[in-house]
C-alpha atoms as a PDB file:
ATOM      1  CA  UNK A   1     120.541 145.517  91.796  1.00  0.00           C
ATOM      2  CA  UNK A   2     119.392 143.699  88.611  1.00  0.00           C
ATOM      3  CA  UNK A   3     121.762 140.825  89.342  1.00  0.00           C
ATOM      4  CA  UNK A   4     120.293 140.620  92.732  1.00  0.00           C
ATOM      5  CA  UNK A   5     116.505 140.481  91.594  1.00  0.00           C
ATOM      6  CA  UNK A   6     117.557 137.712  88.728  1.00  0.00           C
ATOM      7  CA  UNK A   7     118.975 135.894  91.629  1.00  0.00           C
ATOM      8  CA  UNK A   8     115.935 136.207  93.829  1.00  0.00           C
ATOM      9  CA  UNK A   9     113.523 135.686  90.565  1.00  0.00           C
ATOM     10  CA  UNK A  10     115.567 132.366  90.071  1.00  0.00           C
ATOM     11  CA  UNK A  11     115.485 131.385  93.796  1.00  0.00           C
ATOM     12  CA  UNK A  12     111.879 132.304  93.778  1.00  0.00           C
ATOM     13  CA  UNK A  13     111.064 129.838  90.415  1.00  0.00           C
ATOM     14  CA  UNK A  14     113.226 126.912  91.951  1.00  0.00           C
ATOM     15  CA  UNK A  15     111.450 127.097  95.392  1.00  0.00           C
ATOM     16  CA  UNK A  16     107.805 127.238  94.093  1.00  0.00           C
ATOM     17  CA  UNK A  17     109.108 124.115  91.303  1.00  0.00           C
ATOM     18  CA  UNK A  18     110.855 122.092  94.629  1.00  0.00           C
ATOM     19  CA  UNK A  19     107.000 122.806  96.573  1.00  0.00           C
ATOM     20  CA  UNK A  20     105.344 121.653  93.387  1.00  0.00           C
ATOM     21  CA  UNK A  21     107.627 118.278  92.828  1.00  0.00           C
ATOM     22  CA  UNK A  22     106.844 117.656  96.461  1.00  0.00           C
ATOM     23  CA  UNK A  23     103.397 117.907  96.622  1.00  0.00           C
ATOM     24  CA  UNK A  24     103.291 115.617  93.493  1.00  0.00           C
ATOM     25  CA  UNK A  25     105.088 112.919  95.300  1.00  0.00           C
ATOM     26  CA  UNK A  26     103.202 113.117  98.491  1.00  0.00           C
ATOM     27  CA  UNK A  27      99.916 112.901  96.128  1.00  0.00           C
ATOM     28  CA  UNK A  28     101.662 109.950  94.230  1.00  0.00           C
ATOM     29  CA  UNK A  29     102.465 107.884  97.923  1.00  0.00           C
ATOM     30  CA  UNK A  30      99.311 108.435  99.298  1.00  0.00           C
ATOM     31  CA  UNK A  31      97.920 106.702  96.057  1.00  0.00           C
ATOM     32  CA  UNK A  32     100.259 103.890  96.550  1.00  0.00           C
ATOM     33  CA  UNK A  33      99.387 103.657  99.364  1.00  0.00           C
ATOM     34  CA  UNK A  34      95.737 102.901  98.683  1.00  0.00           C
ATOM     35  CA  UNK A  35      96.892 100.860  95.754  1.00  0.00           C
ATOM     36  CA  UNK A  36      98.582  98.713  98.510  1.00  0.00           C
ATOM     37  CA  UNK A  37      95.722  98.674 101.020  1.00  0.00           C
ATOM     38  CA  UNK A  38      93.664  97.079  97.771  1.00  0.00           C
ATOM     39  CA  UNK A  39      95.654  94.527  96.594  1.00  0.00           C
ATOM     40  CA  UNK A  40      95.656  93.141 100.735  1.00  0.00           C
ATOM     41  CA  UNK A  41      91.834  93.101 100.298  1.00  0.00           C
ATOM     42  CA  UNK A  42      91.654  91.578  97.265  1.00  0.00           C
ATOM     43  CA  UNK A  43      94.203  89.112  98.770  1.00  0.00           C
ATOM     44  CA  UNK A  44      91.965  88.494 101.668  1.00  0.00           C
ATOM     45  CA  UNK A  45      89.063  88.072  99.154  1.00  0.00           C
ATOM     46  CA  UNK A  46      90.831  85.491  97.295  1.00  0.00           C
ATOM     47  CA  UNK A  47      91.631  83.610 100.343  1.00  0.00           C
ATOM     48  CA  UNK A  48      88.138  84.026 101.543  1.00  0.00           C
ATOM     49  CA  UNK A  49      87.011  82.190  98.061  1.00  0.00           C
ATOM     50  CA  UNK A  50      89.270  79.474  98.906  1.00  0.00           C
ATOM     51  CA  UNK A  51      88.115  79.078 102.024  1.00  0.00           C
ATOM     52  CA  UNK A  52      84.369  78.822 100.518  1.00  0.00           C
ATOM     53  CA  UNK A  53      85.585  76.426  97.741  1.00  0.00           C
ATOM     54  CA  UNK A  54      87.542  73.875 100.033  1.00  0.00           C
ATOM     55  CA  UNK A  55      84.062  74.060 102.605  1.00  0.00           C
ATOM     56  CA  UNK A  56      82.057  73.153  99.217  1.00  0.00           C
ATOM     57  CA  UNK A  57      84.525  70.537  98.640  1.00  0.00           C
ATOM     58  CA  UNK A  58      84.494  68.815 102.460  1.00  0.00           C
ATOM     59  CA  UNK A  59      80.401  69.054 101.741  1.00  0.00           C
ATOM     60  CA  UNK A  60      79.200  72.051 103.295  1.00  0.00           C
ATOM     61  CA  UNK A  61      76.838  73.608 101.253  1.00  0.00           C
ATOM     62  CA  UNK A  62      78.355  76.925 100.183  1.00  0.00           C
ATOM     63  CA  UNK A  63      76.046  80.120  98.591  1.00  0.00           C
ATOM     64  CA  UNK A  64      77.178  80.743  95.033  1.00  0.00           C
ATOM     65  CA  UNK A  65      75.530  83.969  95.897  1.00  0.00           C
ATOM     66  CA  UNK A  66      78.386  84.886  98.035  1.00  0.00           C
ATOM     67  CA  UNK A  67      80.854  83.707  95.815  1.00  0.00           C
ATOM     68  CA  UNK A  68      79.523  85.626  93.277  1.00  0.00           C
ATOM     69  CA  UNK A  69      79.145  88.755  95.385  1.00  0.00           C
ATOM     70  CA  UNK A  70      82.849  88.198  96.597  1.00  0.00           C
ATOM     71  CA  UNK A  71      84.081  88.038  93.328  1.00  0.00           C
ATOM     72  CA  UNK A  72      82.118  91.366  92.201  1.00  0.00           C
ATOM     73  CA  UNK A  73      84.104  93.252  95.583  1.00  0.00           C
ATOM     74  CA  UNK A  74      87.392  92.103  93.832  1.00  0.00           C
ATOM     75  CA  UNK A  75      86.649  92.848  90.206  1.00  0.00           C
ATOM     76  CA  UNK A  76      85.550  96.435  91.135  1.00  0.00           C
ATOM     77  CA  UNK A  77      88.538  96.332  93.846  1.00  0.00           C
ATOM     78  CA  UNK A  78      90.989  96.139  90.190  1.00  0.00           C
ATOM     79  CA  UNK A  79      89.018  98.404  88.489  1.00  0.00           C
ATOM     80  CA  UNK A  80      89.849 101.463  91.645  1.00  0.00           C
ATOM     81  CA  UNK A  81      93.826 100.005  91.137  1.00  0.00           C
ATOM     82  CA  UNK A  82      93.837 100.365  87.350  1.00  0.00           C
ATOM     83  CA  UNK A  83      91.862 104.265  88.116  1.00  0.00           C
ATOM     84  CA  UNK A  84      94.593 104.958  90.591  1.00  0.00           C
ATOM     85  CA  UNK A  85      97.621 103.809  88.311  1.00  0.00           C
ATOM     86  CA  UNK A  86      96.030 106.412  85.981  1.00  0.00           C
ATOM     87  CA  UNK A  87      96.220 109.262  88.141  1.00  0.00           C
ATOM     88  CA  UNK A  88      99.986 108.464  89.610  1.00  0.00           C
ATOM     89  CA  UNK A  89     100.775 108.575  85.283  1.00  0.00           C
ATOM     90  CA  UNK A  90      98.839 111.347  85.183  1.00  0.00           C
ATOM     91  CA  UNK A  91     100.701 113.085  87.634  1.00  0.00           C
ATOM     92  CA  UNK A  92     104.079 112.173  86.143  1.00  0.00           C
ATOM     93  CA  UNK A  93     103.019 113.032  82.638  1.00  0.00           C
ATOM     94  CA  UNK A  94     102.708 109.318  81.543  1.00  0.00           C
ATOM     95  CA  UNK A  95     100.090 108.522  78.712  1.00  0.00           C
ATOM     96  CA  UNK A  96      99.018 105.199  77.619  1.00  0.00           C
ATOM     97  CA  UNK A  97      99.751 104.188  73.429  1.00  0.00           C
ATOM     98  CA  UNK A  98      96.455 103.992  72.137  1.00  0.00           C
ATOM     99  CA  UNK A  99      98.132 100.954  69.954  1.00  0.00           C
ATOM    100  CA  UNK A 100      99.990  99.128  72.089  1.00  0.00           C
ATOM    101  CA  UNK A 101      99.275 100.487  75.620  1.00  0.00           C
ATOM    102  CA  UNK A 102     103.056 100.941  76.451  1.00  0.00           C
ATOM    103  CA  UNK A 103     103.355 103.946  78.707  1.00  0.00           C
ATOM    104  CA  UNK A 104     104.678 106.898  77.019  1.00  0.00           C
ATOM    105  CA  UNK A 105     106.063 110.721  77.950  1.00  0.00           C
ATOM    106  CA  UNK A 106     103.145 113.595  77.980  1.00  0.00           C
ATOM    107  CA  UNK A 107     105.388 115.744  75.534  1.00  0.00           C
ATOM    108  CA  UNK A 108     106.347 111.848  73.061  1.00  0.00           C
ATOM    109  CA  UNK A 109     104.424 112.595  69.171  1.00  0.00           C
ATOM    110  CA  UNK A 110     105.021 108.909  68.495  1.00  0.00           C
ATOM    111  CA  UNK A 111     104.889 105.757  70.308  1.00  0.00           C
ATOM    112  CA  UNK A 112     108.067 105.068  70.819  1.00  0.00           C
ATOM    113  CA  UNK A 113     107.340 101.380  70.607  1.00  0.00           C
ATOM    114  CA  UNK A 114     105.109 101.161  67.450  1.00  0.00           C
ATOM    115  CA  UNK A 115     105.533 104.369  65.925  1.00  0.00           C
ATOM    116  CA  UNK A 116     101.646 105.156  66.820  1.00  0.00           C
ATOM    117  CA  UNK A 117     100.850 109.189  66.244  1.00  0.00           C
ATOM    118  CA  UNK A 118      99.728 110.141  69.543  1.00  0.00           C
ATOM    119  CA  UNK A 119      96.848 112.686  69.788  1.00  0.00           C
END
């Protein structure tokens, strides 16, 4: 019997570790996901601006209002990337150097790039 009930207690660890792992990377795609859906926006912005520019150019008069206000929608657009990219190395136990801003392992005491203690 007590081989049995290791076997089920290891069965039982491994099973609830596999569910764990799994909803981690459905959490993790669902963020790149949005990361994706972003950085087509912010292309679409960017075009947009181009558009606006060359229409200034040809004479059209062209609101640096809505230049502006395009340019705030993709500056706040990199902002919710760079908070997303921090969650996904969140999730995988990822840390930023406080140094030198290489990524680095949750359980790493020193930046394994600049020897930075991390804290």
């Amino acid at each position: 019997m007590d081989f049995m009930e290791k076997l089920m207690t290891k069965v039982s660890e491994g099973t609830k570790i596999l569910s764990q792992k799994t909803d981690e990377l459905l959490e993790i795609t669902e963020i790149k996901m949005e990361i994706k859906r972003l950085e087509e926006e912010i292309l679409e912005a960017k075009i947009f601006i181009g558009e606006m520019v060359y229409r200034n150019y040809l004479g059209d008069e062209t609101s640096t209002m809505q230049l502006r206000e395009k340019c705030k929608e993709i500056e706040q657009m990199y902002h919710r990337i760079h908070r997303l990219t921090s969650e996904i190395n969140e999730i995988k136990g990822i840390r930023q150097c406080s140094n030198c801003h290489m990524d680095i392992r949750e359980y790493s005491k020193y930046c394994p790039n600049c020897g930075n203690k991390i804290v």
